[in-house]
C-alpha atoms as a PDB file:
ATOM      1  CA  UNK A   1     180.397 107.374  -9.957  1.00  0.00           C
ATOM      2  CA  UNK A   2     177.074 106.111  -8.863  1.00  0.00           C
ATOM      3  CA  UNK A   3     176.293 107.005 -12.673  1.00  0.00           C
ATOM      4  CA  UNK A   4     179.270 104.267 -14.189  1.00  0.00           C
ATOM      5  CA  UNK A   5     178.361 101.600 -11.548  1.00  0.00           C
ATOM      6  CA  UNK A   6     174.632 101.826 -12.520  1.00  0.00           C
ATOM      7  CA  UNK A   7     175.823 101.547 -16.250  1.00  0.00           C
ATOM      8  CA  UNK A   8     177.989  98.675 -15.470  1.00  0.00           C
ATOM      9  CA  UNK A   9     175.545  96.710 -14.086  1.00  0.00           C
ATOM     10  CA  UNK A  10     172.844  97.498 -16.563  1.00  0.00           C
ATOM     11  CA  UNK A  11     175.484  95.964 -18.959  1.00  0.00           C
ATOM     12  CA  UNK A  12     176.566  92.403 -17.080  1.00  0.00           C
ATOM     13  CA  UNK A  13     172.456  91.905 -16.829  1.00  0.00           C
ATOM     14  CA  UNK A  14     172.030  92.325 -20.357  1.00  0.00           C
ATOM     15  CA  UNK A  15     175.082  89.907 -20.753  1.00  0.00           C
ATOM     16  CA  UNK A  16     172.574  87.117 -20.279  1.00  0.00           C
ATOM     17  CA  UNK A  17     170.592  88.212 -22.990  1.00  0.00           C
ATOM     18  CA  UNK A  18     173.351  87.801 -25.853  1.00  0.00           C
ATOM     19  CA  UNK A  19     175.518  91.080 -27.151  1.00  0.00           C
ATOM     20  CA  UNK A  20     173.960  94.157 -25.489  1.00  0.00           C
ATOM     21  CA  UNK A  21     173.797  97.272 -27.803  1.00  0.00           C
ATOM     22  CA  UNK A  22     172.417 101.115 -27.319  1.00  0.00           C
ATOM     23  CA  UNK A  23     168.908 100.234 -28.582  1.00  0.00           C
ATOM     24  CA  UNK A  24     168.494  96.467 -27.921  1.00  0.00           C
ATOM     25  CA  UNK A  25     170.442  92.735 -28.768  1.00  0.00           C
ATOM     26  CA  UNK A  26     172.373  90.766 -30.998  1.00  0.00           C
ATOM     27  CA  UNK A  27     171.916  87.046 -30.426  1.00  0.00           C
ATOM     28  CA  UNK A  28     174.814  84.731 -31.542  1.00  0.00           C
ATOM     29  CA  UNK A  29     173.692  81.660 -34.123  1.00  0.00           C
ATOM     30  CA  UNK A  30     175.316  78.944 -36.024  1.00  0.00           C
ATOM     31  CA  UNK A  31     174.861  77.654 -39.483  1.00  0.00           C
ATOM     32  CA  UNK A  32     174.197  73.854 -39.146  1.00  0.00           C
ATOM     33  CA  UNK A  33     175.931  71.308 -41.271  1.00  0.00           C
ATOM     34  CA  UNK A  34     173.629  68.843 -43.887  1.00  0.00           C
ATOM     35  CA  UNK A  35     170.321  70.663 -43.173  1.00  0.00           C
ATOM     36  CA  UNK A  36     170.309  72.370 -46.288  1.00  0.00           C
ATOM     37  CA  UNK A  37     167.677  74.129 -47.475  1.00  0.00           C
ATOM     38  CA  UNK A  38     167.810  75.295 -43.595  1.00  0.00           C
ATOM     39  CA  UNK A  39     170.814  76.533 -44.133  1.00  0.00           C
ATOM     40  CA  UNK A  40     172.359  77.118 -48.125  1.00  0.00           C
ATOM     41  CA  UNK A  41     176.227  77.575 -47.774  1.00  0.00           C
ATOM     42  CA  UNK A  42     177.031  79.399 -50.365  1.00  0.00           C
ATOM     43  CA  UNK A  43     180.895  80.113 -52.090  1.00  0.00           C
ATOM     44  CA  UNK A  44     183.043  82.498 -49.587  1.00  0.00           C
ATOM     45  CA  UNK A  45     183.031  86.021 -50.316  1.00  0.00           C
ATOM     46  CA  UNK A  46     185.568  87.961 -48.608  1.00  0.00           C
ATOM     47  CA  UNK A  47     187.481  85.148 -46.839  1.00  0.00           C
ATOM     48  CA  UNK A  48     183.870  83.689 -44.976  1.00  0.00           C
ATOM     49  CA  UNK A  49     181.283  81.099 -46.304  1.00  0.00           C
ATOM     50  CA  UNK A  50     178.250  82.928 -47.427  1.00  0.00           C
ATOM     51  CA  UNK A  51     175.078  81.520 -45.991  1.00  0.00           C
ATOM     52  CA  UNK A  52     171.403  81.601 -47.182  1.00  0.00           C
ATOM     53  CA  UNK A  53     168.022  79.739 -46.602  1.00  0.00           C
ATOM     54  CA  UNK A  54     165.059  78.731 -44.755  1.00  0.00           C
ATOM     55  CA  UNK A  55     166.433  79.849 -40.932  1.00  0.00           C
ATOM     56  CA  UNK A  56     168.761  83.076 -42.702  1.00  0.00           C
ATOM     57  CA  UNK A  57     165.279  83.972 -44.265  1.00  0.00           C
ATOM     58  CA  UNK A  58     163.608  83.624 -40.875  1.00  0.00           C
ATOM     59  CA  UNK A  59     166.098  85.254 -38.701  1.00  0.00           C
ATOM     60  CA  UNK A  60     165.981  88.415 -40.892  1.00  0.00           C
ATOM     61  CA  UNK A  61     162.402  88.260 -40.752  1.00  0.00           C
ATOM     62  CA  UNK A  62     162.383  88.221 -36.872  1.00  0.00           C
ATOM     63  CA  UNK A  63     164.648  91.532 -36.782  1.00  0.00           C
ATOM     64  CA  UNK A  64     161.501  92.685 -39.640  1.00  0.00           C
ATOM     65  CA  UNK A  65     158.939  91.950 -36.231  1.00  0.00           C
ATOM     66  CA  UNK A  66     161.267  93.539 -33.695  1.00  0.00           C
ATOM     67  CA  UNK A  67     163.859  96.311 -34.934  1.00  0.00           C
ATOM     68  CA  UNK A  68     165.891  95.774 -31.375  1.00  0.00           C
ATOM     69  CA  UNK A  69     166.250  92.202 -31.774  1.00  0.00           C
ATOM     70  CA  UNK A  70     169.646  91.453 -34.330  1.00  0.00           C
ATOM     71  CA  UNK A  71     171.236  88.044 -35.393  1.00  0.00           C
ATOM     72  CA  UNK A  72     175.041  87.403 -35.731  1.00  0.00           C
ATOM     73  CA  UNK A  73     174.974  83.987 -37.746  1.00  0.00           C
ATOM     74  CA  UNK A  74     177.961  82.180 -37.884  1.00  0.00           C
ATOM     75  CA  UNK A  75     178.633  81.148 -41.723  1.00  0.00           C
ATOM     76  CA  UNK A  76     180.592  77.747 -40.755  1.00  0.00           C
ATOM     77  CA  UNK A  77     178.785  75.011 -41.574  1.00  0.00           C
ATOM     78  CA  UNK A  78     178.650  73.338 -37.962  1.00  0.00           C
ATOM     79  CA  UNK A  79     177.369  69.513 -36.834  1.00  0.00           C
ATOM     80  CA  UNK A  80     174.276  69.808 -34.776  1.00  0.00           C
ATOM     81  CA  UNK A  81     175.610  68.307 -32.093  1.00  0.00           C
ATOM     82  CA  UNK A  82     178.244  70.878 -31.734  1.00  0.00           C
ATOM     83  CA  UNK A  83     175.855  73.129 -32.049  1.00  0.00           C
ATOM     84  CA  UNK A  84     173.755  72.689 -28.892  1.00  0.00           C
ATOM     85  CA  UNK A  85     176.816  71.791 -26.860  1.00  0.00           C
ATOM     86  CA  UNK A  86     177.397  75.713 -28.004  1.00  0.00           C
ATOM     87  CA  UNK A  87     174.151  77.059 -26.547  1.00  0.00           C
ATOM     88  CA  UNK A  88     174.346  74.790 -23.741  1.00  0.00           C
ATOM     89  CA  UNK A  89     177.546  76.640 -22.836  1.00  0.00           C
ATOM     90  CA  UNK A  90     176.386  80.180 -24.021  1.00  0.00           C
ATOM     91  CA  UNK A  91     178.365  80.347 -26.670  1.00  0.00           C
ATOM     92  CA  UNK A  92     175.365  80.527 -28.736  1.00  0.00           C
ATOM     93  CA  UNK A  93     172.139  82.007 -27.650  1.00  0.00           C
ATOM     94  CA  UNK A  94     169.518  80.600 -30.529  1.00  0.00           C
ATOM     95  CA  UNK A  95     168.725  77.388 -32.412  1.00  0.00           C
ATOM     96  CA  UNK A  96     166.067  77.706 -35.153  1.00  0.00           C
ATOM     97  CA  UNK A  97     164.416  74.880 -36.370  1.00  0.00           C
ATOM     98  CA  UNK A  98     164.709  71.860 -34.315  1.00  0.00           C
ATOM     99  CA  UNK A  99     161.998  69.491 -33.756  1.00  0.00           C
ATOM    100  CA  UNK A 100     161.700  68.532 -29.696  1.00  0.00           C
ATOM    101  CA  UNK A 101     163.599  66.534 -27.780  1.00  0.00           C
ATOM    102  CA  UNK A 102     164.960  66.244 -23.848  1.00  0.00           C
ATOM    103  CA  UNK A 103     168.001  67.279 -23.870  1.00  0.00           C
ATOM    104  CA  UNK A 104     166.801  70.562 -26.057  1.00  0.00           C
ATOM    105  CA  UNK A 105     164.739  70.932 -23.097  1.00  0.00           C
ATOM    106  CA  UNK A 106     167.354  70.699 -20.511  1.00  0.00           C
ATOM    107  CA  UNK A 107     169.717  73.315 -22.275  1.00  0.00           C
ATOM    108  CA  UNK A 108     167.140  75.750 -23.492  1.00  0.00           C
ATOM    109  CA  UNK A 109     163.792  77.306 -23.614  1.00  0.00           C
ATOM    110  CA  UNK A 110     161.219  76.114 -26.187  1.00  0.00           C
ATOM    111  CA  UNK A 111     159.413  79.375 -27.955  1.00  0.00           C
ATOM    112  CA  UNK A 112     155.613  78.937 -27.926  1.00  0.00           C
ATOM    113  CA  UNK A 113     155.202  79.585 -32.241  1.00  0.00           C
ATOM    114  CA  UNK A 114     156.802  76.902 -34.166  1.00  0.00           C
ATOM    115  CA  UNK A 115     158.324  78.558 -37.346  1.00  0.00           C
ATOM    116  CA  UNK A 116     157.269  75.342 -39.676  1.00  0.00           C
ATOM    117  CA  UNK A 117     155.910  72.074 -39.688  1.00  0.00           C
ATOM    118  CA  UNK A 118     158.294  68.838 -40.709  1.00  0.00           C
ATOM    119  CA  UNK A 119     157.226  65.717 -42.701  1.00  0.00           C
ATOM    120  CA  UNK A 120     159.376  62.899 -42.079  1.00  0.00           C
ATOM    121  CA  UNK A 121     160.440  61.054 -45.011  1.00  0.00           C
ATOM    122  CA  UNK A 122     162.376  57.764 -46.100  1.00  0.00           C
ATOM    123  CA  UNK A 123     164.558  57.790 -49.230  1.00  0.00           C
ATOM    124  CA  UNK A 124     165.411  54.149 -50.916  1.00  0.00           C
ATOM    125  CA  UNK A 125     167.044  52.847 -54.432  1.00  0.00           C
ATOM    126  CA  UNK A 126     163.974  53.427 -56.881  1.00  0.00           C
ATOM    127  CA  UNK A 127     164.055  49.702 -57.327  1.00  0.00           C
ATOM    128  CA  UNK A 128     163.164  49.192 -53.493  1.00  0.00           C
ATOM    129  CA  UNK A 129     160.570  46.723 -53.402  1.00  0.00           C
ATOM    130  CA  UNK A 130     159.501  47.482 -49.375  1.00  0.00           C
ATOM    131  CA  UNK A 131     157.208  50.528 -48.533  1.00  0.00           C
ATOM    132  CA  UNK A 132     157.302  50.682 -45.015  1.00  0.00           C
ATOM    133  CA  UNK A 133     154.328  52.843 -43.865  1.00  0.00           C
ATOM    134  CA  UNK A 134     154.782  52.728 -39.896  1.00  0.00           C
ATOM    135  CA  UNK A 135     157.902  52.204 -37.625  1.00  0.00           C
ATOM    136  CA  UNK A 136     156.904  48.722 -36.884  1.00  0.00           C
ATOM    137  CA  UNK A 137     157.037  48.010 -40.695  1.00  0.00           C
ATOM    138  CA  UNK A 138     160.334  49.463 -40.995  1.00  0.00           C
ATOM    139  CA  UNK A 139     161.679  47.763 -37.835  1.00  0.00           C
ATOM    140  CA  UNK A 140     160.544  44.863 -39.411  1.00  0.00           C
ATOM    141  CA  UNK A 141     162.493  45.056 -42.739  1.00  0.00           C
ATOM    142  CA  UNK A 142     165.356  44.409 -40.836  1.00  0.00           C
ATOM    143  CA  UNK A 143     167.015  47.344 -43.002  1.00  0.00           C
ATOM    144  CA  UNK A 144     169.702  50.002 -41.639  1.00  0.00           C
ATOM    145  CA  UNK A 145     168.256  53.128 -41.840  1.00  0.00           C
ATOM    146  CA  UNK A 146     170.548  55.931 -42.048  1.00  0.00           C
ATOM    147  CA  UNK A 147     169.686  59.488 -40.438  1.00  0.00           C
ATOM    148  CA  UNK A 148     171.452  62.734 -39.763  1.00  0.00           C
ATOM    149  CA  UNK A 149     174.090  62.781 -36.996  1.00  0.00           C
ATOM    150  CA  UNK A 150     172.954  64.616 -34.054  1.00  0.00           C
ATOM    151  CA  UNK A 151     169.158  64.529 -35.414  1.00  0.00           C
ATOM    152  CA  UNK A 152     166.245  63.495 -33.056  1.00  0.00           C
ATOM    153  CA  UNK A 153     164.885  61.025 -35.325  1.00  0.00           C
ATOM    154  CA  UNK A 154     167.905  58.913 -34.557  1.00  0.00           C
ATOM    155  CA  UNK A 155     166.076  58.145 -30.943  1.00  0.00           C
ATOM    156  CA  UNK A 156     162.679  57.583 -32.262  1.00  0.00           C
ATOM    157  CA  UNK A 157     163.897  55.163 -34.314  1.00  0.00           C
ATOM    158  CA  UNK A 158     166.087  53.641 -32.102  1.00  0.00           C
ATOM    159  CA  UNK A 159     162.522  53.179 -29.738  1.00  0.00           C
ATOM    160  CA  UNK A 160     160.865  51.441 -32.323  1.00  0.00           C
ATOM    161  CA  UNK A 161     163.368  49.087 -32.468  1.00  0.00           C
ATOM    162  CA  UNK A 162     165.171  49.923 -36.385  1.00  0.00           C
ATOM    163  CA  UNK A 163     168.657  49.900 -36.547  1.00  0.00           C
ATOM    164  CA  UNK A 164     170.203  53.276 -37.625  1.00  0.00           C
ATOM    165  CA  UNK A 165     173.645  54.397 -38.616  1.00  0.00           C
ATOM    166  CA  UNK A 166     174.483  58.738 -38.439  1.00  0.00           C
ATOM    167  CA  UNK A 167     176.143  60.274 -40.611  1.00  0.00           C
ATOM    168  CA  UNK A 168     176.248  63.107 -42.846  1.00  0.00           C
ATOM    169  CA  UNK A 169     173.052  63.370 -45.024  1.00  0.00           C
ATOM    170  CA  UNK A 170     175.224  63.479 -48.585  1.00  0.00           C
ATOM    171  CA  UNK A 171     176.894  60.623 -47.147  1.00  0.00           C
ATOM    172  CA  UNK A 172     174.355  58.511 -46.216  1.00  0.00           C
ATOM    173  CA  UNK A 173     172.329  58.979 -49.609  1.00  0.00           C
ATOM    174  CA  UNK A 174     175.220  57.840 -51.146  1.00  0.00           C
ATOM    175  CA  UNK A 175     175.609  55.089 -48.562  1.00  0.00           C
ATOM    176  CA  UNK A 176     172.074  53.916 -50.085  1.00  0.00           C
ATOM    177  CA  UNK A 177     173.470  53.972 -53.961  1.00  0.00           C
ATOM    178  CA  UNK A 178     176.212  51.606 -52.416  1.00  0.00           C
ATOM    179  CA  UNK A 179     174.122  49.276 -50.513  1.00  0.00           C
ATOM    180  CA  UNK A 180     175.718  50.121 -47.065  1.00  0.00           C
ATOM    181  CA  UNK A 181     172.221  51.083 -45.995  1.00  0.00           C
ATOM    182  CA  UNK A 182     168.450  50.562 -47.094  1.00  0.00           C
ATOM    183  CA  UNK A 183     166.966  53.419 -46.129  1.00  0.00           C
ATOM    184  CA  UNK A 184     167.980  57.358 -44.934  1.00  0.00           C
ATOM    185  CA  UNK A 185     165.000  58.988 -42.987  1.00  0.00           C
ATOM    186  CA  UNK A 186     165.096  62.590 -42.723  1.00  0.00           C
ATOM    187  CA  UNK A 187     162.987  65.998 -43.520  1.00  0.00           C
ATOM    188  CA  UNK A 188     161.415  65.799 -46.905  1.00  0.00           C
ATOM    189  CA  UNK A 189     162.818  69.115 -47.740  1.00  0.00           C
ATOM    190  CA  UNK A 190     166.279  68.243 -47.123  1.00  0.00           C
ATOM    191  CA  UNK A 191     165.797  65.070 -48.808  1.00  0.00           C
ATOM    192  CA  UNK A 192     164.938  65.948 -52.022  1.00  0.00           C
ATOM    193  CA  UNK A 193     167.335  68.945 -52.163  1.00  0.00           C
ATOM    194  CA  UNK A 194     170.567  66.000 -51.168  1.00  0.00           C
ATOM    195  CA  UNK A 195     169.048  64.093 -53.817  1.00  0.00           C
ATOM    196  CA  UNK A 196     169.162  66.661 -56.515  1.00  0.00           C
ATOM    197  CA  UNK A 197     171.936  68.694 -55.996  1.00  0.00           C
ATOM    198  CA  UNK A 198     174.171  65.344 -55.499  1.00  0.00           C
ATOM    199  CA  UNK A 199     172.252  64.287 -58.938  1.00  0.00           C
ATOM    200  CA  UNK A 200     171.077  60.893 -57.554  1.00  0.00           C
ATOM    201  CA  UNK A 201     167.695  61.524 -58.864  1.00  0.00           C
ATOM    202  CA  UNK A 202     168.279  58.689 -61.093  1.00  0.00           C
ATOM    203  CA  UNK A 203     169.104  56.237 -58.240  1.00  0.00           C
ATOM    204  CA  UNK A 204     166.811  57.428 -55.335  1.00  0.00           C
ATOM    205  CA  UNK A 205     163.600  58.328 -54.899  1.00  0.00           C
ATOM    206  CA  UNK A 206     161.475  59.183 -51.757  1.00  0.00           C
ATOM    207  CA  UNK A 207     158.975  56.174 -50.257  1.00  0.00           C
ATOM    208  CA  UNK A 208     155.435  56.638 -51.050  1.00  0.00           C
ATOM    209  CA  UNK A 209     153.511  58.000 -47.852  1.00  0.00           C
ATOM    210  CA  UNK A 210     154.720  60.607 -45.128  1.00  0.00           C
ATOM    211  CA  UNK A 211     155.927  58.968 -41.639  1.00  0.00           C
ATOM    212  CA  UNK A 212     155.326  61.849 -39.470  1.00  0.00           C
ATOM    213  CA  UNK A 213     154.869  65.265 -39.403  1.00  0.00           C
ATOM    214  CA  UNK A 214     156.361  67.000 -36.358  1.00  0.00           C
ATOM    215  CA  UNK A 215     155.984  71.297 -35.844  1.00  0.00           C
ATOM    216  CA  UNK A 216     159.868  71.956 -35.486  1.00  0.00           C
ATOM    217  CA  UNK A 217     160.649  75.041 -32.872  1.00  0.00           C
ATOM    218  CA  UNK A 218     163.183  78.211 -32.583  1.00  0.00           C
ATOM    219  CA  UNK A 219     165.087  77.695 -29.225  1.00  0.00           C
ATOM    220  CA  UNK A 220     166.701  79.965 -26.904  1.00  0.00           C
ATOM    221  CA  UNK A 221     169.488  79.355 -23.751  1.00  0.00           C
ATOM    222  CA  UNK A 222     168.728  79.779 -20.750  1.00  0.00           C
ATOM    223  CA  UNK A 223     171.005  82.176 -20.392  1.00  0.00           C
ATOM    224  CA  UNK A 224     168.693  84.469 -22.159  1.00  0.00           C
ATOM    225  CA  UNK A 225     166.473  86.758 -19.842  1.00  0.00           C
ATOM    226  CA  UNK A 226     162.961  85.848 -19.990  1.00  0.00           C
ATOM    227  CA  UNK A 227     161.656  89.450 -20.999  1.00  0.00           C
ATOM    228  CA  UNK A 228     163.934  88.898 -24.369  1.00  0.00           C
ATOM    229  CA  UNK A 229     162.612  84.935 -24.606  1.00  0.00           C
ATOM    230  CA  UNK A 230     159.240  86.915 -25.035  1.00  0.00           C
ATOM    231  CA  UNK A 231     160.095  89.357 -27.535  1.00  0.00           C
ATOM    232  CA  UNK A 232     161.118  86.370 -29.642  1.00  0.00           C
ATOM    233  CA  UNK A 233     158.158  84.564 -28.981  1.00  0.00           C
ATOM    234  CA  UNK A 234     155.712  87.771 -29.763  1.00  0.00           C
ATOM    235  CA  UNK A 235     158.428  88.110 -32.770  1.00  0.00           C
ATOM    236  CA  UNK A 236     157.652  84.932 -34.206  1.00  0.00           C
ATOM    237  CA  UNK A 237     153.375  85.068 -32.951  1.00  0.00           C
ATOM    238  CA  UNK A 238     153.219  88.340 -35.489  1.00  0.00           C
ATOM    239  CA  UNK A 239     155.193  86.771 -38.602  1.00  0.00           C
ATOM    240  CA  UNK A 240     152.663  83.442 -37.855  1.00  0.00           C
ATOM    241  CA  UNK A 241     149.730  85.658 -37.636  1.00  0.00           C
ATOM    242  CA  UNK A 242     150.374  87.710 -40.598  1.00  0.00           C
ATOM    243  CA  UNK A 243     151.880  84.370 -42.794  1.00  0.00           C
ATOM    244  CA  UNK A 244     155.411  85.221 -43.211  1.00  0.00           C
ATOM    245  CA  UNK A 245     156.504  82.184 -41.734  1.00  0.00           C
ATOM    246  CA  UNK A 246     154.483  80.350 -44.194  1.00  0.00           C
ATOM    247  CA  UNK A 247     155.403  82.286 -47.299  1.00  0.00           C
ATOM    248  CA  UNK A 248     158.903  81.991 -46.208  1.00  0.00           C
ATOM    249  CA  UNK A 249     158.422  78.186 -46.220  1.00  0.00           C
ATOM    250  CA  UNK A 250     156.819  77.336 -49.271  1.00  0.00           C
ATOM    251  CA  UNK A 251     159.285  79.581 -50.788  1.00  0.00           C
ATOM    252  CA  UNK A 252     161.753  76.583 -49.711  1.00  0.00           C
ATOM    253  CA  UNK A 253     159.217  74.060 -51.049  1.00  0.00           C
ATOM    254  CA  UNK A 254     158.542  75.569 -54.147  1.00  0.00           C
ATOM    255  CA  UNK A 255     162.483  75.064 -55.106  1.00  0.00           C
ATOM    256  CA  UNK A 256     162.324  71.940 -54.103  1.00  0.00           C
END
């Protein structure tokens, strides 16, 4: 008996540290909505989206690092918003590339190894006469700019004073193409994949000059026991050191 209640409570502490198996975890993610080439939802195969891409590519790559670490990613594309409310409520246990913002910090923990770095981009009609190069110039354009629900750029914005509209990114390229807004601001990744696989290449084109570039982060609830918070974090340290995370990357950038 004292054999079982040991066993039992070996298993509700490892309950905080996602799906607790023989030899080590499997930690519950979600395939997030418009962030493509983040996330690449492919045609279903047996009843289920199929899902590749930047974070798929990374996740496996973390499992590479530490053999007792596994992923369960959730194929459904899923808004970002719903997302965190997810971890928030342990539902979810990781986010993987997000860039920073408070209430990230208030519902989890912030690894120490960002998996890539982000430059911020604006998209416009090719015929857009205005290159904003700063906030200040782009507050001062008087333009909506457009932005991915749920994204943090939507507050930075917002705190240099431009108005901004989220939506979906495929809508709000096409939003530009109808005039509804002037600009969409958004990873220059993303960007230019919306704009080609929605074949607006003809209409839009990205604004000279980058407007930031921001290291975006893997993120785990606090739910999660510290100990496996550090595997992650050593996880990630090894595929910096060794440059997975930036042939992983460029691979993105490269299709791009």
């Amino acid at each position: 008996m004292n054999f079982i209640a040991s066993s039992l409570a070996l298993l509700l502490v490892m309950g905080g540290m996602g799906k607790a198996l023989a030899a080590g975890w499997v930690l519950r993610a979600a395939a997030q909505e418009g962030s493509a080439p983040k996330y690449l939802i492919g045609p279903p195969a047996q009843g289920a989206p199929t899902v590749s891409g930047l974070c798929p590519d990374i996740l496996r790559a973390i499992e590479g690092a530490d053999p007792d670490i596994r992923f369960e990613l959730d194929p459904t594309p899923t808004p970002l918003r719903r997302i965190e409310k997810s971890l928030q409520d342990g539902r979810l246990d990781v986010l993987c590339a997000l860039l920073e913002t408070p209430r990230r910090h208030q519902i989890a923990q912030r690894l120490a190894t960002p998996v890539y770095s982000v430059r911020e981009r604006l998209v416009a009609l090719r015929d857009e006469a205005l290159s904003p190069k700063s906030f200040d110039e782009l507050a001062r354009s008087g333009g909506l700019v457009a932005t991915q629900a749920g994204a943090s750029y939507a507050d930075k914005l917002r705190q240099h004073g431009v108005a901004v509209d989220e939506t979906d990114t495929v809508a709000a390229l096409r939003n530009i193409v109808r005039h509804r807004v002037r600009y969409y601001y958004g990873n220059e990744l993303t960007c230019v994949h919306y704009i080609k696989s929605g074949q607006l290449r003809a209409e839009l084109s990205l604004v000279p000059g980058v407007m930031g570039e921001t290291p975006s982060h893997f993120w785990a609830g606090k739910h999660l026991e510290p100990a496996l918070v550090q595997r992650l974090d050593a996880a990630l340290l090894r595929l910096k050191r060794n440059g997975t995370l930036e042939r992983i990357y460029h691979r993105y950038a490269q299709m791009n």
